[in-house]
PDB file of N, CA and C in Angstrom:
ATOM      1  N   UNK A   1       6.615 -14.965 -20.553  1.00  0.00           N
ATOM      2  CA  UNK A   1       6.423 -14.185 -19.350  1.00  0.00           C
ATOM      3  C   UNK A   1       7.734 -13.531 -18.956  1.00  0.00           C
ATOM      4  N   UNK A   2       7.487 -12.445 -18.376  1.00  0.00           N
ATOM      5  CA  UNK A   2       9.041 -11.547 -18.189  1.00  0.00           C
ATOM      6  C   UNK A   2       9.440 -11.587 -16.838  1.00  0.00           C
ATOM      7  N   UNK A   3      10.413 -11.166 -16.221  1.00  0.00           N
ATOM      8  CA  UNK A   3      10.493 -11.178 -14.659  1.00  0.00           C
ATOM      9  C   UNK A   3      10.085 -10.483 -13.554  1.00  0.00           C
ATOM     10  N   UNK A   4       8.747  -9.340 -14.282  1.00  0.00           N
ATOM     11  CA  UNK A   4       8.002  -8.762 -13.363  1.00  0.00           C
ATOM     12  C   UNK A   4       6.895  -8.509 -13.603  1.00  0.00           C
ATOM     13  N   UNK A   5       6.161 -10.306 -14.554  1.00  0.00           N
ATOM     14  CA  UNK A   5       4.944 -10.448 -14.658  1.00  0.00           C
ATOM     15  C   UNK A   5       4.236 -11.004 -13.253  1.00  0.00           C
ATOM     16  N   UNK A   6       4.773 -10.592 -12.244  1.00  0.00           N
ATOM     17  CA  UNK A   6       3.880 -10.998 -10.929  1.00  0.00           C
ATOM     18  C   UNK A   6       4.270  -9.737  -9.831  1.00  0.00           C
ATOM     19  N   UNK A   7       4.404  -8.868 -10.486  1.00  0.00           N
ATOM     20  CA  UNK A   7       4.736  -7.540  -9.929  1.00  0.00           C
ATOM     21  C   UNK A   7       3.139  -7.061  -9.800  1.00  0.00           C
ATOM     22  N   UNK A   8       2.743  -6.790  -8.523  1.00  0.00           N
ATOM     23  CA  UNK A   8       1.440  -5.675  -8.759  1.00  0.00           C
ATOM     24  C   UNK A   8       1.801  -4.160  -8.471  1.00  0.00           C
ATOM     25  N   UNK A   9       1.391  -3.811  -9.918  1.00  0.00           N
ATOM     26  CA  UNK A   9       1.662  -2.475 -10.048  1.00  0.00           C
ATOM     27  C   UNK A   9       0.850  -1.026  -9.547  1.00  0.00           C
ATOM     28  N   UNK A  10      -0.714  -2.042  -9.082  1.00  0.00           N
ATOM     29  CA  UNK A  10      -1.278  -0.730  -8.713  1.00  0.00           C
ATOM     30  C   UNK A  10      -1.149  -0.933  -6.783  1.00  0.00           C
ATOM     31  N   UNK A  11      -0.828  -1.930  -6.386  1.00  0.00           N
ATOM     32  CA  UNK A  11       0.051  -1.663  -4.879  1.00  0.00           C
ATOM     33  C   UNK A  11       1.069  -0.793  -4.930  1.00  0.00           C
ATOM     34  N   UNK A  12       1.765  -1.417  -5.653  1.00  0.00           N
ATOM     35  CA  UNK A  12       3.308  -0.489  -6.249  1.00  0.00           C
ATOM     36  C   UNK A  12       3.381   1.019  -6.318  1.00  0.00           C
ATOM     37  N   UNK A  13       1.606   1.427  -6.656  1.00  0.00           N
ATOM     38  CA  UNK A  13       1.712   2.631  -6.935  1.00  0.00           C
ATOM     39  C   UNK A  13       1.074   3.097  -5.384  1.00  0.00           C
ATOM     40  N   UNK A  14       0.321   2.775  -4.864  1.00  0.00           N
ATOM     41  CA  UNK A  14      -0.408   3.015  -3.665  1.00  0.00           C
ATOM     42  C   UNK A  14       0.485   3.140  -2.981  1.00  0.00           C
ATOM     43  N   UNK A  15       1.393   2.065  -2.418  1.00  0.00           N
ATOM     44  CA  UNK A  15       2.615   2.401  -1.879  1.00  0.00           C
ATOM     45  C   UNK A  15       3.413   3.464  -2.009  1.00  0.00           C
ATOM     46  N   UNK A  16       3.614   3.995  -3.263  1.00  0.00           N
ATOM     47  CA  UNK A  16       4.379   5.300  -3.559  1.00  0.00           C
ATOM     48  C   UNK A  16       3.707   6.389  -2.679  1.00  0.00           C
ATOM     49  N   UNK A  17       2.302   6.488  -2.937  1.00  0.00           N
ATOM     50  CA  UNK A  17       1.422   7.420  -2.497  1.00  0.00           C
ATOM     51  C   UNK A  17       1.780   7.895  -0.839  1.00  0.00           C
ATOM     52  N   UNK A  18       1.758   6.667  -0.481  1.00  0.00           N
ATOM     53  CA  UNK A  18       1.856   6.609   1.241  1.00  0.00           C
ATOM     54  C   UNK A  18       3.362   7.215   1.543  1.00  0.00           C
ATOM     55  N   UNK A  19       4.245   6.586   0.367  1.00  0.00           N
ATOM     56  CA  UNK A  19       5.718   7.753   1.068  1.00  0.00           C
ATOM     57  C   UNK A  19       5.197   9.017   0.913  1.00  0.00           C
ATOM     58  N   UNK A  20       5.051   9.279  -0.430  1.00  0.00           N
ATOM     59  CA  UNK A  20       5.039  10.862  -0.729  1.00  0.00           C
ATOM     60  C   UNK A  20       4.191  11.505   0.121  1.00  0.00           C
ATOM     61  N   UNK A  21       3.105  10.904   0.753  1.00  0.00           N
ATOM     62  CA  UNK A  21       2.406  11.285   1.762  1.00  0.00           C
ATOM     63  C   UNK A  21       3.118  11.562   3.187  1.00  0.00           C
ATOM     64  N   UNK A  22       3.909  10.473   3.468  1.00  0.00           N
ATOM     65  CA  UNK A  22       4.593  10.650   4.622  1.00  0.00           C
ATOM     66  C   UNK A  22       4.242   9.689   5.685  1.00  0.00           C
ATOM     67  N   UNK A  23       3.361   8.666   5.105  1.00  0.00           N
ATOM     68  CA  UNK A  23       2.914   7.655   5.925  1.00  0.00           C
ATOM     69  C   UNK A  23       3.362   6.747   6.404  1.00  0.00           C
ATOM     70  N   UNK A  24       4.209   6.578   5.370  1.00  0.00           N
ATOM     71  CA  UNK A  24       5.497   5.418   4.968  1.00  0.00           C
ATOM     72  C   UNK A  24       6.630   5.625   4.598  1.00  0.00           C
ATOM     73  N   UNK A  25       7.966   4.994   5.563  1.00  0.00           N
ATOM     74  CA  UNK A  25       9.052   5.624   5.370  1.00  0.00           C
ATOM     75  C   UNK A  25      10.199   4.757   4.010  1.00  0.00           C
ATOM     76  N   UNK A  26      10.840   5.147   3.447  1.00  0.00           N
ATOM     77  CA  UNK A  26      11.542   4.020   2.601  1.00  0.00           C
ATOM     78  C   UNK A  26      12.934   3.559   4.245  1.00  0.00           C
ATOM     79  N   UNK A  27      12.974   2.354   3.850  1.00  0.00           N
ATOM     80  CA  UNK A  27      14.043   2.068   4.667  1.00  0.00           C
ATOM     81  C   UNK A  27      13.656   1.507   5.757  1.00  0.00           C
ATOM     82  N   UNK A  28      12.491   1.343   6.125  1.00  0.00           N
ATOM     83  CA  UNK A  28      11.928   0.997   7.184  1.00  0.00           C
ATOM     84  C   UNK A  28      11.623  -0.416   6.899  1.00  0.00           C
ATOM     85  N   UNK A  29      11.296  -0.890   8.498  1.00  0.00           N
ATOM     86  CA  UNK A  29      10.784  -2.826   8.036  1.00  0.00           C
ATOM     87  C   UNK A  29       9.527  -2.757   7.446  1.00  0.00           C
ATOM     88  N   UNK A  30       8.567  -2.074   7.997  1.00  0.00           N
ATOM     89  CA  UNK A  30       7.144  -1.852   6.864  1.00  0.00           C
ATOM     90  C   UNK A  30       7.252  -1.784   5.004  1.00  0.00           C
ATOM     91  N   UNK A  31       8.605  -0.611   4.917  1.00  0.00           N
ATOM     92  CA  UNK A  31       8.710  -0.963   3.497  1.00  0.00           C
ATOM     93  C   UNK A  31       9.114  -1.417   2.943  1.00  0.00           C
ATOM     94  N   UNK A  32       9.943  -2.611   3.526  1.00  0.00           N
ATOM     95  CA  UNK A  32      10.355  -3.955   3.066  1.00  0.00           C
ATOM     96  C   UNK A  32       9.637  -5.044   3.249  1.00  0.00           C
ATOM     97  N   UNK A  33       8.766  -4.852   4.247  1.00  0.00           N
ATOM     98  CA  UNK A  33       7.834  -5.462   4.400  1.00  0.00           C
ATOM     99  C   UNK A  33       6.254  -5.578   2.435  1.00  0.00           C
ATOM    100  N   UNK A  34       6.316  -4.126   2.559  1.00  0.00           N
ATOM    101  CA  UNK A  34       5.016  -3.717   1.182  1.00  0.00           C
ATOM    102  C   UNK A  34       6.136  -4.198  -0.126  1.00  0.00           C
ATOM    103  N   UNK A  35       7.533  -4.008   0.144  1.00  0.00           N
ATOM    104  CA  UNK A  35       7.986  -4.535  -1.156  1.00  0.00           C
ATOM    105  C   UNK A  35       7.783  -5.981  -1.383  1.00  0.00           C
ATOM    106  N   UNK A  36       7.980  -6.676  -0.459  1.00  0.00           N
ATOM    107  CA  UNK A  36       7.985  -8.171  -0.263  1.00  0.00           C
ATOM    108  C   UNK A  36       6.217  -8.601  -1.168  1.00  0.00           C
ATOM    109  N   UNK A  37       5.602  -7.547  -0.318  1.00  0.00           N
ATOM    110  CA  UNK A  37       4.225  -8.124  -0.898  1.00  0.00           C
ATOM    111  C   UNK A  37       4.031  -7.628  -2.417  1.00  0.00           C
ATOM    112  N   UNK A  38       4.307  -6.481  -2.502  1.00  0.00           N
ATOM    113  CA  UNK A  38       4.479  -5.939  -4.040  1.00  0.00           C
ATOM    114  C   UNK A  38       4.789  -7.245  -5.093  1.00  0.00           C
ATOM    115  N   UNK A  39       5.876  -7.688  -4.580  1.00  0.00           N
ATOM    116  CA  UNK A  39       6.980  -8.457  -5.905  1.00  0.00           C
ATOM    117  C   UNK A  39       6.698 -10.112  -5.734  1.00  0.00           C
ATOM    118  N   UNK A  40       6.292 -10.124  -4.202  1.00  0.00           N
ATOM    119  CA  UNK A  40       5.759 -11.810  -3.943  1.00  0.00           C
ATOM    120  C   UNK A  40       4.518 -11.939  -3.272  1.00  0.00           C
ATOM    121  N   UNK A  41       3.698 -11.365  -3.395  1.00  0.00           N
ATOM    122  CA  UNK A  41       2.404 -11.315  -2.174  1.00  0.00           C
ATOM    123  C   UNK A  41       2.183 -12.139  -1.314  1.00  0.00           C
ATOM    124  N   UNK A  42       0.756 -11.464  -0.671  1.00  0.00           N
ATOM    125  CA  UNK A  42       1.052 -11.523   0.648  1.00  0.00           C
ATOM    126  C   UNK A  42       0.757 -12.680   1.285  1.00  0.00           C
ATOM    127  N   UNK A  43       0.879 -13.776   0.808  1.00  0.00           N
ATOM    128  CA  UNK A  43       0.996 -14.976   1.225  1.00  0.00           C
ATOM    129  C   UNK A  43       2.553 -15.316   1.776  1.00  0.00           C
ATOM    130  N   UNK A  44       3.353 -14.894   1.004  1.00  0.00           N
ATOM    131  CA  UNK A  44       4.954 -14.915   1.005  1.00  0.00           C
ATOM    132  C   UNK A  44       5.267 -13.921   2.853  1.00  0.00           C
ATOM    133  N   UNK A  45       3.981 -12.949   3.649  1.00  0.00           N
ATOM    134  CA  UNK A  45       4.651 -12.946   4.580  1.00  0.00           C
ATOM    135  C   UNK A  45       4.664 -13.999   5.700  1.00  0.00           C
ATOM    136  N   UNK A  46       5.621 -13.691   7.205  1.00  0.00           N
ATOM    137  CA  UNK A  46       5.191 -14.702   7.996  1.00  0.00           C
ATOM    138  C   UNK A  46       5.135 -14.332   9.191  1.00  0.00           C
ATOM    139  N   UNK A  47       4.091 -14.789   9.815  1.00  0.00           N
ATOM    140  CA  UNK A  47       3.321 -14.413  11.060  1.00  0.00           C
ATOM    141  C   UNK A  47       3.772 -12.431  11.315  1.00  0.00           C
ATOM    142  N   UNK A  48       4.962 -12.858  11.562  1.00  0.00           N
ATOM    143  CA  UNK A  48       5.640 -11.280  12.104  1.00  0.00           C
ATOM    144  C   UNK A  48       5.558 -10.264  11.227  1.00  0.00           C
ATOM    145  N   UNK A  49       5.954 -10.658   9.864  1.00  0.00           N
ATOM    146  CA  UNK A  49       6.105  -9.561   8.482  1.00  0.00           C
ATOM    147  C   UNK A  49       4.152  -9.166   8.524  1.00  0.00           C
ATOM    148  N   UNK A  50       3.507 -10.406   8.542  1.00  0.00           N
ATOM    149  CA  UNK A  50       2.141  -9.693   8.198  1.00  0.00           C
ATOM    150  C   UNK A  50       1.378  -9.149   9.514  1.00  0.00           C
ATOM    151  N   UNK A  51       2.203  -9.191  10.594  1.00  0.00           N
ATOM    152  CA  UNK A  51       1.594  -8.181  11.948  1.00  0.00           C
ATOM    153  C   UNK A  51       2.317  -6.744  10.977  1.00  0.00           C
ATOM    154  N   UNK A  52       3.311  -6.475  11.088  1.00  0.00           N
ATOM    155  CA  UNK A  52       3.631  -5.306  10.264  1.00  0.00           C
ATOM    156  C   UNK A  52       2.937  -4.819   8.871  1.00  0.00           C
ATOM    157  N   UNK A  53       2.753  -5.468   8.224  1.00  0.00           N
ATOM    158  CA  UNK A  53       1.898  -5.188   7.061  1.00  0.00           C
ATOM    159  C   UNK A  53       0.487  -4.889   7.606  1.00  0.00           C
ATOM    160  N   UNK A  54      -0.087  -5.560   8.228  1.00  0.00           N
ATOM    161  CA  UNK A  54      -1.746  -5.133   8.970  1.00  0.00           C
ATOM    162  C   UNK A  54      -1.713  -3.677   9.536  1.00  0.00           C
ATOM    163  N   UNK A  55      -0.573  -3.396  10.220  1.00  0.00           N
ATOM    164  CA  UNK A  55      -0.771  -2.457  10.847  1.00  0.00           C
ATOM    165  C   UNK A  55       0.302  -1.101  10.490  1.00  0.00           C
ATOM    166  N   UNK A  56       1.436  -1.055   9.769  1.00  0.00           N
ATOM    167  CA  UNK A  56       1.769  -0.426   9.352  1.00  0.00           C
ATOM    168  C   UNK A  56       1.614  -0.108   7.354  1.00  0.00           C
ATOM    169  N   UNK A  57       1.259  -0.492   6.929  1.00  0.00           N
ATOM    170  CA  UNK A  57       0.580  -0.794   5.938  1.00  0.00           C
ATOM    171  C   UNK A  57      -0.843  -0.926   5.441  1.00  0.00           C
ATOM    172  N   UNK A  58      -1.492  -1.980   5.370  1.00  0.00           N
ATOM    173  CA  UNK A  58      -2.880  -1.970   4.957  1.00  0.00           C
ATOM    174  C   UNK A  58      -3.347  -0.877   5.550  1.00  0.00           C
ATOM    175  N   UNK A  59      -3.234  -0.812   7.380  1.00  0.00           N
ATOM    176  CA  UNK A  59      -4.532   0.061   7.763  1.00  0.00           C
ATOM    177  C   UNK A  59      -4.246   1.391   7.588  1.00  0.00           C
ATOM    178  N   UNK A  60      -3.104   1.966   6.934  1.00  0.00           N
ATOM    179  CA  UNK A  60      -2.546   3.812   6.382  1.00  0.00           C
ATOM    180  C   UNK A  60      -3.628   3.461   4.405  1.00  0.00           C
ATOM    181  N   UNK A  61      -3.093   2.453   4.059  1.00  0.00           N
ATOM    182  CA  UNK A  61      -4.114   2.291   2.517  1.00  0.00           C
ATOM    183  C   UNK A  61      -5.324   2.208   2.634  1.00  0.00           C
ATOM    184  N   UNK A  62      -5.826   1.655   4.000  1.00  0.00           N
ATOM    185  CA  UNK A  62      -7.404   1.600   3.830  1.00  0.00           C
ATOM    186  C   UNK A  62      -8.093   2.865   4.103  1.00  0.00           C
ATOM    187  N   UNK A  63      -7.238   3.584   5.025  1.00  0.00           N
ATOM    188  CA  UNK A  63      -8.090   5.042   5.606  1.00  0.00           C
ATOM    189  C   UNK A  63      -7.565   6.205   4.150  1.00  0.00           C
ATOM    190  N   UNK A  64      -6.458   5.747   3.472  1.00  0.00           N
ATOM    191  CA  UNK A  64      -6.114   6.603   2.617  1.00  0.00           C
ATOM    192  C   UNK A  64      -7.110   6.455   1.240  1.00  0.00           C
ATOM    193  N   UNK A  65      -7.219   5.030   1.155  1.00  0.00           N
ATOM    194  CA  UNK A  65      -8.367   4.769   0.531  1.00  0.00           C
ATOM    195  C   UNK A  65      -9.650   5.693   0.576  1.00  0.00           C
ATOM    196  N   UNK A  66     -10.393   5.185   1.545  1.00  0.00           N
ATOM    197  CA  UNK A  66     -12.016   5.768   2.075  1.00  0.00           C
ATOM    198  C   UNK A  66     -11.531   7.400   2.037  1.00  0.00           C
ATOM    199  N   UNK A  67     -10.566   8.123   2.191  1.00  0.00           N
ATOM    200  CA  UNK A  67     -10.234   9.755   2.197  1.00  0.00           C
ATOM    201  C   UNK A  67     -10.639  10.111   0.666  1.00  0.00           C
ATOM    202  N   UNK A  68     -10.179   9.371  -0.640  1.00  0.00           N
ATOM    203  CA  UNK A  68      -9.643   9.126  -1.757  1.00  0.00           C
ATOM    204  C   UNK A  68     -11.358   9.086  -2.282  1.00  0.00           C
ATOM    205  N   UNK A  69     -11.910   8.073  -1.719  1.00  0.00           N
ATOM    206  CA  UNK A  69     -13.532   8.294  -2.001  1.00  0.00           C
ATOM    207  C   UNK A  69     -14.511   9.216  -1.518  1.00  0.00           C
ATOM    208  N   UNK A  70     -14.336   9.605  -0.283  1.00  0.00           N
ATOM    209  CA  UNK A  70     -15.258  10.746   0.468  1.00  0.00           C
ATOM    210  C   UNK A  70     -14.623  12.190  -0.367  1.00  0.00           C
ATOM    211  N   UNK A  71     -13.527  12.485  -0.791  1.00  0.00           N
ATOM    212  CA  UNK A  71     -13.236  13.241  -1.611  1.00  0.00           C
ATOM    213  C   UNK A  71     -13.692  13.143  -3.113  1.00  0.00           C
ATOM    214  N   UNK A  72     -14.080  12.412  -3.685  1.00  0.00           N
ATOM    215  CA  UNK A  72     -14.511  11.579  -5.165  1.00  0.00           C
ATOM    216  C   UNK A  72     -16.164  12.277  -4.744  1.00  0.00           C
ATOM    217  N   UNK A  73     -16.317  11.798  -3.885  1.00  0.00           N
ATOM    218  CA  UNK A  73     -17.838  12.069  -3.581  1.00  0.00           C
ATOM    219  C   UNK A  73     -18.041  13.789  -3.541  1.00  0.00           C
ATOM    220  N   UNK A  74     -17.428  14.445  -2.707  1.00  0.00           N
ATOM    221  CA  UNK A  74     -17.630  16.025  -2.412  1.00  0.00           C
ATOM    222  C   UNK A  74     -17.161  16.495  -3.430  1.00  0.00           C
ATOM    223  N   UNK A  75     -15.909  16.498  -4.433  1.00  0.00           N
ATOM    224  CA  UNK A  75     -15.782  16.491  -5.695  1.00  0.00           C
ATOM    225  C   UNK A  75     -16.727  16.474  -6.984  1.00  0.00           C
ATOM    226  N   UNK A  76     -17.165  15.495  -6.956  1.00  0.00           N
ATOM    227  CA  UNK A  76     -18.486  15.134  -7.918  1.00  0.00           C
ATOM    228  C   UNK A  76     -20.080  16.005  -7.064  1.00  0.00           C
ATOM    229  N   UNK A  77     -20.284  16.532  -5.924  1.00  0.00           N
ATOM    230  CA  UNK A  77     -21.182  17.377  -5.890  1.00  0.00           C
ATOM    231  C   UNK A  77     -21.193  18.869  -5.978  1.00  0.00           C
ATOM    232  N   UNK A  78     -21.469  19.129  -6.903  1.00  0.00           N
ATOM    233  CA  UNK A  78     -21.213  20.656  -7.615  1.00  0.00           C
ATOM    234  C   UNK A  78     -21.827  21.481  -6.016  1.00  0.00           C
ATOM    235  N   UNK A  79     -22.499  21.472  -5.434  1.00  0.00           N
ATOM    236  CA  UNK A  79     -23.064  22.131  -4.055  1.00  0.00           C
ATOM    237  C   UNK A  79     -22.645  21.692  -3.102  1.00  0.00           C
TER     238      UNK A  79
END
């Protein structure tokens, strides 16, 4: 096993999404917060880190999410 066989890579990438988006700033406690969970998940936060992760985090991936599918959907209908 190597030293970033507990890396999740498709957070890793979601996360990217949300900077380049502008959702998420680098440098901020949120994105030290998503790195933390990235490289140690999210069991590893505590009480305070995962109020920040709930709300500066998950809930920008979940609506970016459902955007990501309602687009998949109007996409895939030729009319």
């Amino acid at each position: 096993m190597g030293w970033n066989d507990h890396v999740d890579w498709e957070l890793d990438d979601a996360i990217n999404d949300l900077i380049d988006e502008g959702l998420l700033e680098e440098g901020t406690p949120a994105y030290g917060v998503a790195q933390q969970v990235i490289h140690s998940g999210i069991e590893s936060l505590s009480s305070d880190q995962r109020r920040v992760w709930d709300k500066y985090v998950r809930e920008p991936l979940e609506r970016r999410q459902k955007a990501l599918e309602v687009q998949r959907v109007i996409d895939s209908n030729p009319e």
